[in-house]
Structure formats: C-alpha cells, structure tokens
Protein backbone atom coordinates (compact mmCIF):
# COMPACT_ATOMS: atom_id res chain seq x y z
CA UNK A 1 16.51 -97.27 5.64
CA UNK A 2 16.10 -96.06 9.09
CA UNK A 3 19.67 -96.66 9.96
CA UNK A 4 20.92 -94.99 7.01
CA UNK A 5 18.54 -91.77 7.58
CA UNK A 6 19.57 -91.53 11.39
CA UNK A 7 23.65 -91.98 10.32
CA UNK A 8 23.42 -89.15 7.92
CA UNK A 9 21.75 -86.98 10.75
CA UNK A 10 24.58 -88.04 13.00
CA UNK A 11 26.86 -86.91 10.09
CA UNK A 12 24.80 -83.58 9.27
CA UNK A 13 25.18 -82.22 13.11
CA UNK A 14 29.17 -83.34 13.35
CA UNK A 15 29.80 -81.33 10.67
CA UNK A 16 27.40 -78.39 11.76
CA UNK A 17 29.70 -78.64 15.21
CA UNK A 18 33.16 -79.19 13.59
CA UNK A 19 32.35 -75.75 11.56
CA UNK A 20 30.59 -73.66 14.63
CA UNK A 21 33.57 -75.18 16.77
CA UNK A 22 35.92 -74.08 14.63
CA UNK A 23 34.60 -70.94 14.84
CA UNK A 24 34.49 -70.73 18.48
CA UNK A 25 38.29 -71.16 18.66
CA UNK A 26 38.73 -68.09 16.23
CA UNK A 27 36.28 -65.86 18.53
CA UNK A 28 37.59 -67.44 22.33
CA UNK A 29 41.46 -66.61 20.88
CA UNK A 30 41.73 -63.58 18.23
CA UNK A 31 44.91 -62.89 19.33
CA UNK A 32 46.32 -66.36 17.47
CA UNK A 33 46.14 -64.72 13.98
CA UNK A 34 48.30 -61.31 14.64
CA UNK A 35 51.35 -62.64 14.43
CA UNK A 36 53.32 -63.90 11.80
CA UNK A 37 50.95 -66.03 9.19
CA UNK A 38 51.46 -67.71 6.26
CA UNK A 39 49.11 -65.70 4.74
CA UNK A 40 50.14 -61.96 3.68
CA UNK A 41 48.01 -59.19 4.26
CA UNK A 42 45.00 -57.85 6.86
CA UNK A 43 44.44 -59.82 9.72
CA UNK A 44 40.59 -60.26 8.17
CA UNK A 45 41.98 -61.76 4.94
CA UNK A 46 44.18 -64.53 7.98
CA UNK A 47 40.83 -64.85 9.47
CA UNK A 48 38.96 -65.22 6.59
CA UNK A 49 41.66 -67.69 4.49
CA UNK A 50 41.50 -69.69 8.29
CA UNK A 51 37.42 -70.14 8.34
CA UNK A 52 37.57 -71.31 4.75
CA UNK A 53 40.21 -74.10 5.59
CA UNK A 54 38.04 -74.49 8.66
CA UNK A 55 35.02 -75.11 6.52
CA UNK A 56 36.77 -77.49 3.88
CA UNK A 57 37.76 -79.81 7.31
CA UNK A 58 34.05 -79.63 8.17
CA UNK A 59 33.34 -80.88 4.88
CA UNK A 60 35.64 -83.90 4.98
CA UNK A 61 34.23 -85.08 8.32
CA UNK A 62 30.71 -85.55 5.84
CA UNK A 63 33.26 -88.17 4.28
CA UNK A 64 34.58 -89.90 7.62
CA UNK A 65 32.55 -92.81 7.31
CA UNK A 66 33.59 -94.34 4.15
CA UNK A 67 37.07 -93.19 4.04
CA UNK A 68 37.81 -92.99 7.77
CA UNK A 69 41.74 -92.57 7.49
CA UNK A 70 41.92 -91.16 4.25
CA UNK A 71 39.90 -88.44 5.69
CA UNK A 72 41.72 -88.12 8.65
CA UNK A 73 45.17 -88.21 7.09
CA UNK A 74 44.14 -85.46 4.49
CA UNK A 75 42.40 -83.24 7.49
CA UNK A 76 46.33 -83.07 9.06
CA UNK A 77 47.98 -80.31 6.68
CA UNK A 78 44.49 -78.48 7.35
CA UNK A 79 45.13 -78.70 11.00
CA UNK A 80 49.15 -77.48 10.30
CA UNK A 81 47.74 -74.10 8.65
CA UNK A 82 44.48 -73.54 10.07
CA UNK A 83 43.36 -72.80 13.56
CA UNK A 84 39.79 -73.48 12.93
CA UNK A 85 40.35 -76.70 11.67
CA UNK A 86 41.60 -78.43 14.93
CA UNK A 87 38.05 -79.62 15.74
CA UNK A 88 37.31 -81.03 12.61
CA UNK A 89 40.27 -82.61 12.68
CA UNK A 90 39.62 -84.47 16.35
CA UNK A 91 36.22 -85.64 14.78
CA UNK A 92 38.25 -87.30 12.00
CA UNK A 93 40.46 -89.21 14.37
CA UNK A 94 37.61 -90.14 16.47
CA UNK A 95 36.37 -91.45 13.56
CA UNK A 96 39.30 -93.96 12.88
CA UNK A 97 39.62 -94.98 16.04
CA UNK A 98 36.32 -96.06 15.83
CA UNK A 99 36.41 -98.58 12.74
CA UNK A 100 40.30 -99.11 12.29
CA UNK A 101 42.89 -101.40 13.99
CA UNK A 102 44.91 -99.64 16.93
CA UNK A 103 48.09 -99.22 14.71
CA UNK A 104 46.25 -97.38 11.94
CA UNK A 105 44.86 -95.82 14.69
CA UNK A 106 48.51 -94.75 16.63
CA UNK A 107 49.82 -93.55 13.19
CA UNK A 108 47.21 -91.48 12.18
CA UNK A 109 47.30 -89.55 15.83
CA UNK A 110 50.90 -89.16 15.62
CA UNK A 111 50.46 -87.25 11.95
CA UNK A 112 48.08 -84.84 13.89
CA UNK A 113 50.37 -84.69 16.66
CA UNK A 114 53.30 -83.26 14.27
CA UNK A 115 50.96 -81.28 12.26
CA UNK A 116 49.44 -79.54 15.18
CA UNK A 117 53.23 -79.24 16.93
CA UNK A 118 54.39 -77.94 13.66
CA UNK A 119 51.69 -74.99 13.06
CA UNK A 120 52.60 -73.82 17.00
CA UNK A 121 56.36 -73.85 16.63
CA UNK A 122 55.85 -71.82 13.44
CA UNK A 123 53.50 -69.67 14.27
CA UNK A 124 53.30 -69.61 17.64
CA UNK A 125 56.85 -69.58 18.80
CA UNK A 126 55.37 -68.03 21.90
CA UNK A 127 54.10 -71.67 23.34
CA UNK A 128 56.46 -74.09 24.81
CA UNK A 129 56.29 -77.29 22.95
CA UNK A 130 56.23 -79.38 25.53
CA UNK A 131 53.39 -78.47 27.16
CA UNK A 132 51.05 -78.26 23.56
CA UNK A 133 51.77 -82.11 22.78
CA UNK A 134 51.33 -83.32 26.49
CA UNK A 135 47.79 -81.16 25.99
CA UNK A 136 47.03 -82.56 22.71
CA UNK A 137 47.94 -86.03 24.06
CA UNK A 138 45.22 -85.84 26.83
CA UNK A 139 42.85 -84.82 24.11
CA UNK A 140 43.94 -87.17 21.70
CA UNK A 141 43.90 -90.08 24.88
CA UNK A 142 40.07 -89.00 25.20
CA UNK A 143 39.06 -89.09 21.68
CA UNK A 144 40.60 -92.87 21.07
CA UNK A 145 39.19 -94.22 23.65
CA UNK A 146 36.12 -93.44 23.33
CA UNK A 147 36.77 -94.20 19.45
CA UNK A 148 38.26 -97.78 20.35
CA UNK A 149 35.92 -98.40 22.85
CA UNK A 150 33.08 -97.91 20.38
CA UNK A 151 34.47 -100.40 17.66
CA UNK A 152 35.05 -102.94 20.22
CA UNK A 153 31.75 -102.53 20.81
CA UNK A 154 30.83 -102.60 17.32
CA UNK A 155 32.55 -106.04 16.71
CA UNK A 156 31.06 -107.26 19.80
CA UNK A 157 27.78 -107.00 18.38
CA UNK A 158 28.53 -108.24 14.69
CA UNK A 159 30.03 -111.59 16.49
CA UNK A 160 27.05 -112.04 18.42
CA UNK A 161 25.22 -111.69 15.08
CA UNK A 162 27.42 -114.26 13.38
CA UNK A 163 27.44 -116.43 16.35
CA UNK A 164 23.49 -116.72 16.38
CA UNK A 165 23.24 -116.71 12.70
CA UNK A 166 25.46 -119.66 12.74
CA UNK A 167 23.87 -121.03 15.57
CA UNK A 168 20.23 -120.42 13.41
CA UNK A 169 22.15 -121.79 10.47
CA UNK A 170 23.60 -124.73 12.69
CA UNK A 171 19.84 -125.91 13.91
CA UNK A 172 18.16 -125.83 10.45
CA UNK A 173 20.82 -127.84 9.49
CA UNK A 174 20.26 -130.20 12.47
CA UNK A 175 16.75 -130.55 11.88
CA UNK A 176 17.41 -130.84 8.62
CA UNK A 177 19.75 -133.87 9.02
CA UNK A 178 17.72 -135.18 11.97
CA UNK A 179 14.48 -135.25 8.84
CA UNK A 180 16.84 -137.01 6.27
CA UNK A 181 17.41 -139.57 9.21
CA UNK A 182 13.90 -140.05 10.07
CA UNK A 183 13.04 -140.20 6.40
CA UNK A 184 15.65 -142.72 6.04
CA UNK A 185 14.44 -144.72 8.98
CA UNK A 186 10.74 -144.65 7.53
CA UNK A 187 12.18 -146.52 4.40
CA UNK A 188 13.88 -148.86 5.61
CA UNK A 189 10.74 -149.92 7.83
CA UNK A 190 8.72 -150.05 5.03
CA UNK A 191 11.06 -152.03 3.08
CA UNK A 192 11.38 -154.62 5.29
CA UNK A 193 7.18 -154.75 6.46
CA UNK A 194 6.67 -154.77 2.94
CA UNK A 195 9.21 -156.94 1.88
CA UNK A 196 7.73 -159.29 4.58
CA UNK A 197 3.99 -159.27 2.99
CA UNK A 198 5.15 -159.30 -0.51
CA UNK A 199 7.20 -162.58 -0.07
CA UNK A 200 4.05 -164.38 1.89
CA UNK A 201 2.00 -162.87 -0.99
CA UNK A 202 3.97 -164.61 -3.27
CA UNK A 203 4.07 -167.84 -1.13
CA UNK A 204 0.70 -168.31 -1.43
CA UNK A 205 0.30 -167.37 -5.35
CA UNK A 206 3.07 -170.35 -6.52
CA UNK A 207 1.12 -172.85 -4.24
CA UNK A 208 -2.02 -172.35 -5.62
CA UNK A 209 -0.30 -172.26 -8.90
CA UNK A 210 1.87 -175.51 -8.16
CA UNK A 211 -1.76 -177.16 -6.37
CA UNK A 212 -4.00 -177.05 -9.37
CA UNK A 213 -6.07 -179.77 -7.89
CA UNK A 214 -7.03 -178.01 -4.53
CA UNK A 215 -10.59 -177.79 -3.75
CA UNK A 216 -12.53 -174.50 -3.92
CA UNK A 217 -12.97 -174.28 -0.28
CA UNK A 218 -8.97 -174.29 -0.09
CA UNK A 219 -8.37 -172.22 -3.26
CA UNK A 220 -10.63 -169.53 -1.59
CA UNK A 221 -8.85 -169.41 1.30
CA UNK A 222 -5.79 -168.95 -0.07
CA UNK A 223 -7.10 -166.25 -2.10
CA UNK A 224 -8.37 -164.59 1.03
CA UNK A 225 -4.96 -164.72 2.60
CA UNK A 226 -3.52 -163.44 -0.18
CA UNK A 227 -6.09 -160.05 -0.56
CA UNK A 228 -5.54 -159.63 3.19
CA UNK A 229 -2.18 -159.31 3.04
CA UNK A 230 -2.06 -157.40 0.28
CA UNK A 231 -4.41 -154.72 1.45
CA UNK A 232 -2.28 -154.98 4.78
CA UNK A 233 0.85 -154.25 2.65
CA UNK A 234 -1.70 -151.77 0.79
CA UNK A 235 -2.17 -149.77 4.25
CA UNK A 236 1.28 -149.48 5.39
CA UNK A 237 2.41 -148.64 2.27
CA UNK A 238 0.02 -145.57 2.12
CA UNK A 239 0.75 -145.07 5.81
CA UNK A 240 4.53 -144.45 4.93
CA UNK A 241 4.25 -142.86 1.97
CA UNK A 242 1.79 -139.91 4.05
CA UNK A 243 4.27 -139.24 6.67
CA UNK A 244 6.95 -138.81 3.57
CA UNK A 245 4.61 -136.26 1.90
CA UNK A 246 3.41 -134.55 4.41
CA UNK A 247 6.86 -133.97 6.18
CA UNK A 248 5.88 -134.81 9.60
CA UNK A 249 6.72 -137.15 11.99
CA UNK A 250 6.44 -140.89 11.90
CA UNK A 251 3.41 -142.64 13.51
CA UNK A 252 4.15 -143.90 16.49
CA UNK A 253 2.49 -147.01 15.97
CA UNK A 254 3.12 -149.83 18.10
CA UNK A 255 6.16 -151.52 18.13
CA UNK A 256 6.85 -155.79 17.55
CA UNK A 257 8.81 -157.78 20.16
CA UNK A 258 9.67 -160.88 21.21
CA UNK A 259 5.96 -162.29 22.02
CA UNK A 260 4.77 -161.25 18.72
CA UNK A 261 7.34 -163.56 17.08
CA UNK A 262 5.11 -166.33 17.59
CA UNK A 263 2.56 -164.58 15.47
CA UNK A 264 5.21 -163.80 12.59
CA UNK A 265 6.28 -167.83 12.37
CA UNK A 266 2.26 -168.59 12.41
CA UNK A 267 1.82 -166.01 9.25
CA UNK A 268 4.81 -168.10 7.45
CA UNK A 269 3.37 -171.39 8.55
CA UNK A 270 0.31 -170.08 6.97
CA UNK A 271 1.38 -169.36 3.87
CA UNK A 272 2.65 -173.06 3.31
CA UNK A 273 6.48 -172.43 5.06
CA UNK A 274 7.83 -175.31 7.30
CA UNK A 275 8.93 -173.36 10.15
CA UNK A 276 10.25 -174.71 13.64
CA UNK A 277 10.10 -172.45 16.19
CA UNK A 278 12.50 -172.58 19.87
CA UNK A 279 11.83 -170.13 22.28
CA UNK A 280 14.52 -170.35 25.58
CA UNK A 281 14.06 -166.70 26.81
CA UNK A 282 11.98 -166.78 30.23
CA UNK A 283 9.86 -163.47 31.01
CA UNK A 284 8.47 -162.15 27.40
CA UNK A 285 6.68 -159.28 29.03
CA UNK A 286 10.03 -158.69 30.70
CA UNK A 287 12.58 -158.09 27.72
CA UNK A 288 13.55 -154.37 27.23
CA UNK A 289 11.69 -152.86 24.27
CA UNK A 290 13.90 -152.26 22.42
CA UNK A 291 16.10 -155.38 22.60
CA UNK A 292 12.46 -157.04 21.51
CA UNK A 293 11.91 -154.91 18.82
CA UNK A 294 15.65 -156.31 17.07
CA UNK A 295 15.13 -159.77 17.70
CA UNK A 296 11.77 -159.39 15.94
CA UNK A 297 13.43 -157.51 12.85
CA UNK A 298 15.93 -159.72 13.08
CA UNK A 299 13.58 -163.08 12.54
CA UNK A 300 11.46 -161.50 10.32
CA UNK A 301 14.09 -160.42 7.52
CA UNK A 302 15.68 -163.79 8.12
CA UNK A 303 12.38 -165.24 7.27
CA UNK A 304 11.68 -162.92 4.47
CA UNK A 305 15.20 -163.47 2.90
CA UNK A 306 14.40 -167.66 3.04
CA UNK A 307 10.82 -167.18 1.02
CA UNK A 308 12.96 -164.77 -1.42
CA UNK A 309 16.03 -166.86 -2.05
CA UNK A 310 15.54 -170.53 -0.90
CA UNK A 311 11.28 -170.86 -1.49
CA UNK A 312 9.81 -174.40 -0.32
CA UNK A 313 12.93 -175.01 2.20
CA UNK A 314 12.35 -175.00 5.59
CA UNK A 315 13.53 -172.79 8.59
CA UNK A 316 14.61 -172.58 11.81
CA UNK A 317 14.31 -170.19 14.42
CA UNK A 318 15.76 -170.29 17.38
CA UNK A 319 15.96 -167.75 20.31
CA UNK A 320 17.60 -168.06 24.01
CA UNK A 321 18.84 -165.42 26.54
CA UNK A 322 18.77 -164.01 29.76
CA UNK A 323 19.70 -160.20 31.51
CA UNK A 324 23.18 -159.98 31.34
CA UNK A 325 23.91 -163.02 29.00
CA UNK A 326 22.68 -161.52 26.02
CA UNK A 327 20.06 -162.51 23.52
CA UNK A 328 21.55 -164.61 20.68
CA UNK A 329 18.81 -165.46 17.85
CA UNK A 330 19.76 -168.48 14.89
CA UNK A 331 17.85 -168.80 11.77
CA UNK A 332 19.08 -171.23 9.53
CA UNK A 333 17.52 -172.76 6.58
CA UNK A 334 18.80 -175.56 3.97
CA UNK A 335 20.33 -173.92 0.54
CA UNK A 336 17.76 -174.34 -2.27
CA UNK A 337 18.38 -177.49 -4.87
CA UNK A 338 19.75 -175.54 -7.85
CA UNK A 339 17.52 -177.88 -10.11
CA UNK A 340 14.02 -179.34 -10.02
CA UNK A 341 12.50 -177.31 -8.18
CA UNK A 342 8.97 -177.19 -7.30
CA UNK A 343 7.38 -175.16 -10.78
CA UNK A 344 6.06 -171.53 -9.31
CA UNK A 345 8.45 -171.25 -6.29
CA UNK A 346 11.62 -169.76 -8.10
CA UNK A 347 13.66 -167.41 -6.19
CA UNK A 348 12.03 -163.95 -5.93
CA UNK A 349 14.74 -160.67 -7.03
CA UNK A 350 16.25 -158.86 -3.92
CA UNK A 351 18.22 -155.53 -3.37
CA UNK A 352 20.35 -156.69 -0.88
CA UNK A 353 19.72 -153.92 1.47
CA UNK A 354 17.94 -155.69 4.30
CA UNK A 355 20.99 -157.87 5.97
CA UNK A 356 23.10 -154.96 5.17
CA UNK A 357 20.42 -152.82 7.04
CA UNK A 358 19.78 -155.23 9.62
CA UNK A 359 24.11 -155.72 10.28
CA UNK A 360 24.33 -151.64 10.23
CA UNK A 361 21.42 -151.49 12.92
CA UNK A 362 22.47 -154.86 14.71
CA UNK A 363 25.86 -152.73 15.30
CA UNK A 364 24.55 -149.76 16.47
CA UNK A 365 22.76 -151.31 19.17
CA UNK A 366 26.19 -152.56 20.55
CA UNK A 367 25.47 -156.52 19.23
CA UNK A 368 27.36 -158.69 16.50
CA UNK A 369 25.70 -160.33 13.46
CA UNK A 370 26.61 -162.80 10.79
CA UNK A 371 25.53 -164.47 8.20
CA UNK A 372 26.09 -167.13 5.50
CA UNK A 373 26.50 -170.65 4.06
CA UNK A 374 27.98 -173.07 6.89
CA UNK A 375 29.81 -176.77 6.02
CA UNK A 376 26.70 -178.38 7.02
CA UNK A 377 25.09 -177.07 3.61
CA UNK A 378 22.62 -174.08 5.53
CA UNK A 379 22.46 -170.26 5.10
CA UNK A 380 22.58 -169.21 8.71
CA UNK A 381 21.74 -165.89 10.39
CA UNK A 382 22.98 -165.60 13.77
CA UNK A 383 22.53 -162.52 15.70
CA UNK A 384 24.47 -161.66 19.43
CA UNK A 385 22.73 -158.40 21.07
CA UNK A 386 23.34 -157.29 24.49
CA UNK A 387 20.81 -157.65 27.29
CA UNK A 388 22.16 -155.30 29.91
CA UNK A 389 21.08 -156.89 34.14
C-alpha cells in the first residue's frame, strides 16, 4: 500500500513539472510561436492551441507506468506540433528506458528525434538541423542513461529477490528432505530393535508351549523374560513413535558395538537359541564407532532373521579383523527341516526389508554383503566392511 501511495505521488509531481515545464519553454522563448504555425489565427489562439497539447502530454506521463512505450510513442506527434510538449515528452522516454529492453528503447528515441527535427525544419526553418539533433542527442544521452541505469538496477534487485527466495525455498526443502531422512532412519531402527524383541518374545512363548511339563519355577521364568522384553520392546516403541510425533530430533541414545555383541548372543541363548559365538578382533574398546555399531546390526538382524525363518536351528557367529584388513562378520545357520518340526516353533511372517536395509546401509558405509543358501545346506550372511589404519 505504501509503495503504491508513494508511486502515485512520484507520478502526481512529474506531471505537475511536465505541465509547469512546458510552460516555462513558452514564457523563456515567445518568439517560437510568431512565425508560420500550423494553427491560423492570433498568436494567443498558437499559444493557447500549444498549452492545451502541452497539457494532454502532461496527462499521458500519469499513464507512463503501465503503458511505458505506448505512452511514449503517442507523446511524439505531440512533440512534432507543440512546443510545450517537449518536456513531457523527455519524461515519457525516461520512462521506457527505465522498464524496456535497449532496442525498444533506441526506437522509441529515434521517433522523438524525427518528430522534434520535423516540427524545427517546419516551423523553424531559422535553426540549422544539425545542431538541434546533436542537442537533442545530448539530452536524449542523459535521459537513457539514467533511465537504463535505473532498470538495471531494478532487475538487480528482483534477482537478488529470486535468488534468496530460491535459496529460502532451497533450505526448507533441505530440511525438509534431511526430516524425511531422519524419519526414515528412525523406522528402520525401530524395525529392526523391535523385530529383535518380538522374535525372542516369540522364542520363549513356543517353548513353553512345546515344554508343557516344565516346572513352575521354570515356567515363571520364562514368563518373566518374556514381560521384560516385551515392556522393553513396549519402551522403544513409544520412544520412536514420540520423536515421530513430536517432529524433533532423534534421541541420541547410546549406540551398540562390538562388545555388546556378547550381550545380544547371551539374550538368544536365553531364550532357548543354540548360538556359538567366535570373536578374533583384538582391542574392543578400540574399534571405530561406527564400524561397531554395523557389525552389531549386522549380527543382530542375522540373528533375528534365523528365530523368524529357521526357529530351533542353531547359529553361528563369527567375527575377525584388524585396522586396515577390514572387519568381515559370518553368520550361518542350518536351513530348517521342511517337515516335523518341533509343534509351536513355525516360521514367524517377515517383510523382507531388514537384509535389504542392512545390504543398502552395508554399501553406504563403503563394505560388501551377501547372503544366502550355500552347497553345504546353510543360509549364510557374510558381511566385508572396511576398517581404515
């Protein structure tokens, strides 16, 4: 609102000095409209006819801004019969040089040009030609630069505009994509923590529904196991599922590695798993985080994926590395008998998004994974990740 208010002051006062300018040019040279004219009769009817074309220019600079060389073309037969219209006229063509290209721009000041050369040869044979259009080219030099000089400006400023609304644009859309990522990230943890509890959860319930006969002591156990895990699974679940409401970042909770492996094989071996365990990686303490952190994820969906798919075979994990060698982790576990199998233990559904999760991450971490059935009758994971010196 402001803007518009302040242009159509701007617009109010270069009409107000087109007009009075005009005038100024009738009073500072009377002598112009003695001669010969155009229009018949008393030189006050000349002067009079001359302030009202005068006038009418004023009146079209009011129009410069929306129809800058429409304006200007239609103020040069003005400036051809009027004398008192030459200023108006020079505010027109200012007004194109300042929002059209330069050859607009060139053609429109060479219509004034002929118009203005054309009402002095007529009507002012007295003037040497010559020496009008090298004055009116100085003039005209002064006006388009300025004018050109003021829409370079003017661009100037609506790039930076674009650039920093794009740039604006550009970061919500990184932050954006950088919260998709995170969000993404946060799900596959949880599917593979909870994917993890679930299958020991469901370890535990088909033994004590294959081992009807345990004692009470040992079916109470098991049942404590399997609350505690659940309300473990419980937690992180509701952990996960916070961050995702709430939109924030993801706790920064701390992270497995390779000494909490030992841990992970003891919660399997607890839930009734046979699981053999070979550790050949000196240091713990000493391997990067985030090497650690993949060999853990790395066992632990391998070890999910054996309780899901092949329940009461056994596993084996193996690990061995060194800086600069590399870390290479094996688990390998028999394929399940495709009949008589123990009653409760079936094969629990999966998505299939964990080793296809775990290969995509594997990857990105500049290592190599495979997995599948070998000759010798096992479903192997093997894992190669880089251990830099």
């Amino acid at each position: 609102m402001d803007s518009s208010r302040n242009e159509r002051i701007v617009d109010a006062g270069l009409v107000a000095l087109a007009m009075l300018g005009g005038l100024y040019v009738l009073i500072a040279r009377p002598g112009d409209l003695r001669g010969d004219s155009w229009v018949p009769g008393h030189e006050n009817v000349r002067i009079g006819v001359d302030l009202a074309l005068g006038a009418l220019a004023g009146v079209l600079v009011w129009l410069r801004r929306r129809w800058p060389t429409a304006v200007a073309l239609g103020s040069a037969p003005l400036l051809a019969l009027s004398l008192s219209a030459g200023v108006a006229a020079f505010v027109t063509l200012h007004g194109v040089a300042a929002r059209r290209p330069a050859a607009v721009v060139f053609s429109v000041a060479a219509v004034h040009q002929l118009a203005i050369i054309g009402y002095v040869a007529i009507w002012q044979p007295g003037y040497p030609i010559w020496a009008v259009w090298l004055v009116v080219l100085l003039e005209q030099t002064a006006l388009l630069t300025a004018g050109m000089s003021a829409r370079a400006r003017r661009l100037d400023a609506e790039g930076l505009r674009e650039r920093l609304a794009a740039a604006e644009t550009e970061r919500r859309l990184s932050a954006e994509r950088a919260r998709l990522a995170e969000r993404t990230r946060i799900a596959q943890e949880m599917h593979d923590v909870l994917a993890h509890r679930i299958s020991l959860i469901a370890l535990h319930a088909g033994a004590l529904e294959v081992r009807t006969d345990l004692p009470a002591e040992q079916v109470g156990a098991s049942a404590g196991l399997i609350r505690g895990a659940a309300h473990q699974a419980l937690q992180e679940l509701r952990s996960v599922i916070g961050v995702l409401y709430d939109g924030g970042p993801a706790p920064h909770a701390p992270q497995p590695t390779l000494a909490d492996i030992a841990e992970l094989v003891a919660e399997s071996r607890q839930a009734g798993m046979a699981v053999e365990l070979e550790l050949r990686v000196p240091a713990l303490e000493e391997v990067p985080a985030g090497l650690g952190r993949d060999g853990y994820r790395i066992v632990r969906e391998a070890l999910t994926n054996v309780r899901k798919h092949a329940p009461g075979c056994a596993a084996t994990v193996e690990l061995s590395g060194s800086p600069g060698a590399g870390l290479a982790v094996r688990v390998a576990n028999p394929l399940p008998r495709r009949s008589g199998t123990v009653p409760g233990s079936g094969t629990m559904p999966g998505s299939g998004t964990g080793l296809a999760a775990l290969t995509e991450r594997v990857e990105l971490a500049g290592g190599r994974i495979r997995h599948g059935v070998r000759d010798g009758g096992e479903f192997v994971v093997e894992a190669e990740l880089r251990w830099e010196r």
